[in-house]
Protein backbone atom coordinates (compact mmCIF):
# COMPACT_ATOMS: atom_id res chain seq x y z
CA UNK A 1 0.00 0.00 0.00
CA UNK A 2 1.07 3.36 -1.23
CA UNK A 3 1.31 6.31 1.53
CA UNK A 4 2.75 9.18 2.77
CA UNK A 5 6.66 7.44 2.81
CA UNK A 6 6.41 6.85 -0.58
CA UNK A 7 8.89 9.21 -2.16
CA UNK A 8 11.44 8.00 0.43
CA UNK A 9 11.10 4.08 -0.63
CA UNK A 10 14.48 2.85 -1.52
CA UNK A 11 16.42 5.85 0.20
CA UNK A 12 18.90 5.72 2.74
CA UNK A 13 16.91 7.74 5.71
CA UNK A 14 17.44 8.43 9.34
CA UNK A 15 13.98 7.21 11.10
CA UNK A 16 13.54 9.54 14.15
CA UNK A 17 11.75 7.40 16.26
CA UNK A 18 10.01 7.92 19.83
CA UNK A 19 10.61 5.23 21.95
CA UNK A 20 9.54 5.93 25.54
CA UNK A 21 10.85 9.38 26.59
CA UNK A 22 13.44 9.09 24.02
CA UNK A 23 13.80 9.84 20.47
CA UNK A 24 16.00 7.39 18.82
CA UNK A 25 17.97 7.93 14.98
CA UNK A 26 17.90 4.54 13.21
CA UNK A 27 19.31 4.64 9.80
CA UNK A 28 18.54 2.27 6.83
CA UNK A 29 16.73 1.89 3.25
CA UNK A 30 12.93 2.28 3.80
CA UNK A 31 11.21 -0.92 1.92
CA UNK A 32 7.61 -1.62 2.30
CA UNK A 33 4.57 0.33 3.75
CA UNK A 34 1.37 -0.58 5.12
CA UNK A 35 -1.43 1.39 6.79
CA UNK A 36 0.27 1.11 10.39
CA UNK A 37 4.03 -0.41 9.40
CA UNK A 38 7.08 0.90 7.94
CA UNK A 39 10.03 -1.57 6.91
CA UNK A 40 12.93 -0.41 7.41
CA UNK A 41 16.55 -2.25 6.24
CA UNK A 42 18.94 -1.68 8.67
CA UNK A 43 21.66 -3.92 7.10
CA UNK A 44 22.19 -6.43 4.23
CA UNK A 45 19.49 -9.27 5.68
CA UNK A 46 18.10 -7.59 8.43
CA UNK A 47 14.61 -5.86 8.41
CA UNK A 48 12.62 -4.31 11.57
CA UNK A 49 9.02 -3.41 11.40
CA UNK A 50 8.63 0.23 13.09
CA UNK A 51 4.92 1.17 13.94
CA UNK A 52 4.09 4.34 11.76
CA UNK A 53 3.10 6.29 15.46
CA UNK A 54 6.27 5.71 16.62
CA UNK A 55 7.95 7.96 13.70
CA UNK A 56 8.78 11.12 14.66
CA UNK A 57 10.65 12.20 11.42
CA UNK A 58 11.64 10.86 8.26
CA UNK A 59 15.36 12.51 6.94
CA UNK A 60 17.93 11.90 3.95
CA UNK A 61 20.62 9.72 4.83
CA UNK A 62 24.12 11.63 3.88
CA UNK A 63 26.74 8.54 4.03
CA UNK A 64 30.29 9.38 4.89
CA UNK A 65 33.18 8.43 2.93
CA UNK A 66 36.22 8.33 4.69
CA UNK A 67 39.76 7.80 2.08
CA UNK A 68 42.92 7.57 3.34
């Protein structure tokens, strides 16, 4: 189902995410939406299902290269 995180499926994001009296960053690759559930990849084979009221804010992802 199509919704209001659809222009960020795909991108690397930083979920802000309330989680008691905290807010908590979690990056990854938004995936899949449905009308309560956002799927979020945090790493190659690992996917978490974060509850749509828990989402504080959605941002880019800006990756940091570092070269030597």
């Amino acid at each position: 189902m199509e919704g209001g995180y659809a222009v960020w499926m795909g991108q690397p994001v930083i979920l802000r995410v309330l989680a008691g009296n905290m807010r908590v960053p979690l990056r990854g690759r938004l995936m899949s939406e449905t009308n309560e559930v956002l799927r979020l990849r945090i790493a190659d084979s690992w996917d978490i299902d974060i509850f749509k009221s828990m989402v504080v804010s959605v941002e880019h992802d800006n990756p940091v290269y570092v070269v030597n």
